[in-house]
C-alpha atoms as a PDB file:
ATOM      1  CA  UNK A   1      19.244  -4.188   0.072  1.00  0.00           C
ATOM      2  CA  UNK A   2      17.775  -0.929   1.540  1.00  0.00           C
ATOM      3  CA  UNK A   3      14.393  -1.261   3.268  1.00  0.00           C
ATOM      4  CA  UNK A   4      11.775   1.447   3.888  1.00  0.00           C
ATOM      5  CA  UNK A   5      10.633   1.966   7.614  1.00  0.00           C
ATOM      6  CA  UNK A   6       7.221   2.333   7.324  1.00  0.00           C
ATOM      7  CA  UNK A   7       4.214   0.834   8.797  1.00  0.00           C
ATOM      8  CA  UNK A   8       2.563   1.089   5.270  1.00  0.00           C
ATOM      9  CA  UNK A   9       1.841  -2.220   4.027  1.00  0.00           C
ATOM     10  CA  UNK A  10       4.232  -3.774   1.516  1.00  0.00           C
ATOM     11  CA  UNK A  11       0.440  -3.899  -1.215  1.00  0.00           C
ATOM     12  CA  UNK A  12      -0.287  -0.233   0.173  1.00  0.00           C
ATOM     13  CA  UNK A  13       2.988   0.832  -1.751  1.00  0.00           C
ATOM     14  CA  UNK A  14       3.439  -1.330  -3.999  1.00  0.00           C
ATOM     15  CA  UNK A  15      -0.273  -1.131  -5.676  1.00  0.00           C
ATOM     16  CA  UNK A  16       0.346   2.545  -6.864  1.00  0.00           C
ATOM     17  CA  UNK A  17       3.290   2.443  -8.091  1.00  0.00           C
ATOM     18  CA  UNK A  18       2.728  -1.108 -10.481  1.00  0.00           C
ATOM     19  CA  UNK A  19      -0.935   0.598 -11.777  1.00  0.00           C
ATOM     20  CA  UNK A  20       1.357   4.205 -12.822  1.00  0.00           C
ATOM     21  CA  UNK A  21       4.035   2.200 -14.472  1.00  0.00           C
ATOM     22  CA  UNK A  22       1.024   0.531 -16.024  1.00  0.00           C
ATOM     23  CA  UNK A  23      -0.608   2.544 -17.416  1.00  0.00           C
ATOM     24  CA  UNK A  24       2.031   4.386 -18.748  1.00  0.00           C
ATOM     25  CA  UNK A  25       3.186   1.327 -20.659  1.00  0.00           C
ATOM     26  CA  UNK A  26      -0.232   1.285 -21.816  1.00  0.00           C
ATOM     27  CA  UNK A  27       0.410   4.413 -23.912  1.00  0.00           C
ATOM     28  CA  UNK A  28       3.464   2.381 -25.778  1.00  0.00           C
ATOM     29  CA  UNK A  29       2.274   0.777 -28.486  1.00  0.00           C
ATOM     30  CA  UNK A  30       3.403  -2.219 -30.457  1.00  0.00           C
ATOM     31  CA  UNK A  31       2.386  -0.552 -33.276  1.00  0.00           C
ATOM     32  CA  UNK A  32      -0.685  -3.631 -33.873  1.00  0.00           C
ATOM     33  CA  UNK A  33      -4.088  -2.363 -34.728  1.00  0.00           C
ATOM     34  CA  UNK A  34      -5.540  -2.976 -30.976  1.00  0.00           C
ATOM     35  CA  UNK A  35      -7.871  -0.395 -29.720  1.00  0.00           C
ATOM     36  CA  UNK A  36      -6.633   2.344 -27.501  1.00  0.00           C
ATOM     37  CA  UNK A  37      -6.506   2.008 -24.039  1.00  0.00           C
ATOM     38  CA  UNK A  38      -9.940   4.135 -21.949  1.00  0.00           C
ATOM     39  CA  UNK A  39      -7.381   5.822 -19.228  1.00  0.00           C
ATOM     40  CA  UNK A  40     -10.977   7.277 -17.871  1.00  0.00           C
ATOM     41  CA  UNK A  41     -12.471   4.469 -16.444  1.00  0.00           C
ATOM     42  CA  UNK A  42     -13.364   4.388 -13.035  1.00  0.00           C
ATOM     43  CA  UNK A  43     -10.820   1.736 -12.278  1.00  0.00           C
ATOM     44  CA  UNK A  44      -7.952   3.756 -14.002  1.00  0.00           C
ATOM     45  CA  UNK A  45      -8.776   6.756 -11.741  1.00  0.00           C
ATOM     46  CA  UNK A  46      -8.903   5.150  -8.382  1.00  0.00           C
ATOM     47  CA  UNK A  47      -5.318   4.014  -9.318  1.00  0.00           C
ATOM     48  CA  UNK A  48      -4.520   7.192  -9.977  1.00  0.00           C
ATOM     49  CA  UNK A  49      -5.952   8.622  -6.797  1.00  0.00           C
ATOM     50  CA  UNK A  50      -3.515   6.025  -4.892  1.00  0.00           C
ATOM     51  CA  UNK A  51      -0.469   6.642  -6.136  1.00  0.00           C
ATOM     52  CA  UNK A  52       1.524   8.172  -3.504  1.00  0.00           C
ATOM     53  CA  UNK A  53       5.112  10.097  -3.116  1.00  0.00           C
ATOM     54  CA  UNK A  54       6.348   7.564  -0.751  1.00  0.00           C
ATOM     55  CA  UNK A  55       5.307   4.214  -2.247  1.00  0.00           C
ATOM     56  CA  UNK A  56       7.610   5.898  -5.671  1.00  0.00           C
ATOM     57  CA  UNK A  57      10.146   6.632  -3.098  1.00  0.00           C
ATOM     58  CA  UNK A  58      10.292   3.238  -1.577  1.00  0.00           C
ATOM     59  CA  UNK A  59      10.952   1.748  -5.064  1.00  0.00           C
ATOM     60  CA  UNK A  60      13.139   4.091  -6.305  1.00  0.00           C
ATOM     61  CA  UNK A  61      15.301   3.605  -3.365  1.00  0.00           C
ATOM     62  CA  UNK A  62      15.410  -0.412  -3.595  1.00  0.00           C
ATOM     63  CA  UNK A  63      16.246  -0.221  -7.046  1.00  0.00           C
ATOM     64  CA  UNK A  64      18.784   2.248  -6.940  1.00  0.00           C
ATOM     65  CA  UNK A  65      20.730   0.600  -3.834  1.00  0.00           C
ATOM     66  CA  UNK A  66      23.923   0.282  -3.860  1.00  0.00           C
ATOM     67  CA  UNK A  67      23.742  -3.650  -2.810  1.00  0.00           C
ATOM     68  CA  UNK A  68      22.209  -4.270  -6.533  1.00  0.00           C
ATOM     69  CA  UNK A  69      25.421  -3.144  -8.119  1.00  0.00           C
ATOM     70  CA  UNK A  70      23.682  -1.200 -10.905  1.00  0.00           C
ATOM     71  CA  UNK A  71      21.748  -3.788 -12.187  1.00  0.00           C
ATOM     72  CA  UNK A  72      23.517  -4.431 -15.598  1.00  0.00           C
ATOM     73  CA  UNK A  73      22.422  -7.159 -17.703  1.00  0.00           C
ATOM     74  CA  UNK A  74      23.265 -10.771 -16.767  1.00  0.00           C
ATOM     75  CA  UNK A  75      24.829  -9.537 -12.992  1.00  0.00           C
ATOM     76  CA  UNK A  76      23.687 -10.494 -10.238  1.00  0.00           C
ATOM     77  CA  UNK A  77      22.343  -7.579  -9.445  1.00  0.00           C
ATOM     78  CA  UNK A  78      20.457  -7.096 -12.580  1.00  0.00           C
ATOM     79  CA  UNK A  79      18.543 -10.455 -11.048  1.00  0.00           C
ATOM     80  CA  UNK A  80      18.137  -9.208  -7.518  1.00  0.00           C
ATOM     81  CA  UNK A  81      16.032  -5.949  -9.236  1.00  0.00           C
ATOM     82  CA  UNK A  82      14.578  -8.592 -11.700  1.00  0.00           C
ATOM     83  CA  UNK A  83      13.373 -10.687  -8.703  1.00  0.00           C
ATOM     84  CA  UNK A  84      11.783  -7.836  -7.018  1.00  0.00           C
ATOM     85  CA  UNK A  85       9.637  -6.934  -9.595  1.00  0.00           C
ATOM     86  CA  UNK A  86       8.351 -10.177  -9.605  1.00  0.00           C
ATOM     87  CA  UNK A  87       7.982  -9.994  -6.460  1.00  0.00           C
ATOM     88  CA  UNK A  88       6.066  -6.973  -6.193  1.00  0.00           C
ATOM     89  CA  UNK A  89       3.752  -7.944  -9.218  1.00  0.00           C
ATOM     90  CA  UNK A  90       2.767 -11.116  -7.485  1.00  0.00           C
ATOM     91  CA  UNK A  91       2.351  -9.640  -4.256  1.00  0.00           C
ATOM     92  CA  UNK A  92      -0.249  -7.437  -6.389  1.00  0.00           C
ATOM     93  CA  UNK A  93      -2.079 -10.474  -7.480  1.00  0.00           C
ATOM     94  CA  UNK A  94      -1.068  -9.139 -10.975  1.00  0.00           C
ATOM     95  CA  UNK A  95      -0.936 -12.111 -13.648  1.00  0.00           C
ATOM     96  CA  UNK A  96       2.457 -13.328 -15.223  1.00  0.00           C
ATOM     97  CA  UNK A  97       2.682 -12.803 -19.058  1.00  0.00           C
ATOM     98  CA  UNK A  98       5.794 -13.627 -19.132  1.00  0.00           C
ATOM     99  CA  UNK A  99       7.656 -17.028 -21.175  1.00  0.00           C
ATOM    100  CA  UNK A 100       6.876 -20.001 -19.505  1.00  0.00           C
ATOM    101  CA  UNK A 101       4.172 -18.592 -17.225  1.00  0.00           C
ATOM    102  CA  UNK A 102       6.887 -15.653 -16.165  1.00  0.00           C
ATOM    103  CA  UNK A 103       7.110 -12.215 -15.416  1.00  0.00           C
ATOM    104  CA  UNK A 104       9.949 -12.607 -17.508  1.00  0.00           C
ATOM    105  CA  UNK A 105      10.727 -11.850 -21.144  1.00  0.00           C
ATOM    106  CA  UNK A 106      13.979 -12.466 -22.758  1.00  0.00           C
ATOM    107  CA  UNK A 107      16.006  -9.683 -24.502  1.00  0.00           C
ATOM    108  CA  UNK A 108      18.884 -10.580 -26.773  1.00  0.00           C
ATOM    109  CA  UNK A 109      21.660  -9.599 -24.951  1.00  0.00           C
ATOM    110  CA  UNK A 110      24.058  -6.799 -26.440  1.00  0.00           C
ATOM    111  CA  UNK A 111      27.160  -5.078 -25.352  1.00  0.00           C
ATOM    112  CA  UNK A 112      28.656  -2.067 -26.376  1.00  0.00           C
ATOM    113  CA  UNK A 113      32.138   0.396 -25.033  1.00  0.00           C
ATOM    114  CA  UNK A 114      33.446   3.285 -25.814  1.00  0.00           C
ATOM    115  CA  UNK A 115      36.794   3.178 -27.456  1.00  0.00           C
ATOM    116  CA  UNK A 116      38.399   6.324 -26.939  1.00  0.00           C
ATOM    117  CA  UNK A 117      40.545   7.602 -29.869  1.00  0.00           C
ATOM    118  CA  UNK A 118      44.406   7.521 -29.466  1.00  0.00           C
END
């Protein structure tokens, strides 16, 4: 895997771009009657404020490295990414929420091709 040379802490980076993928979950809903998310709190803007181009760039260029082999379901490469998340939302002192006290959730598992016509 690909690492960024920077003298940035690994939280510096990291913190940004977890709070921005964050809160734009937040705006998915599960359709539930929960109240809406305040996205102009005080908290929610520092976050904001912090989010930098590099710290995106640094994550965008893990996960998109060649040595996690696209990541498709069930490879190992899908686990390597799935591992740095957790990774990264630990190092964030973020709770899991996941099964099991996880970060994970499991996803029936589908396939699908493309069957080209004869």
């Amino acid at each position: 895997m690909s690492r960024c040379r920077s003298r940035r802490s690994y939280s510096e980076i990291a913190t940004p771009v977890i709070l921005s993928s964050m809160l734009a979950l937040a705006g998915c809903g599960g359709g539930g009657e929960e109240a809406p998310v305040a996205l102009d709190t005080p908290e929610v803007q520092a976050a904001l404020a912090a989010i930098r181009p590099e710290g995106v760039e640094h994550h965008m260029r893990v996960l998109a490295d060649d040595s996690l082999e696209g990541r498709a379901p069930g490879t190992r490469g899908f686990e390597m990414g799935s591992a740095y998340a957790e990774v990264t939302l630990a190092a964030l002192g973020l709770e899991p929420a996941g099964v099991d006290g996880t970060y994970r959730q499991p996803v029936p598992l589908r396939e699908s091709m493309v069957v080209e016509d004869a």
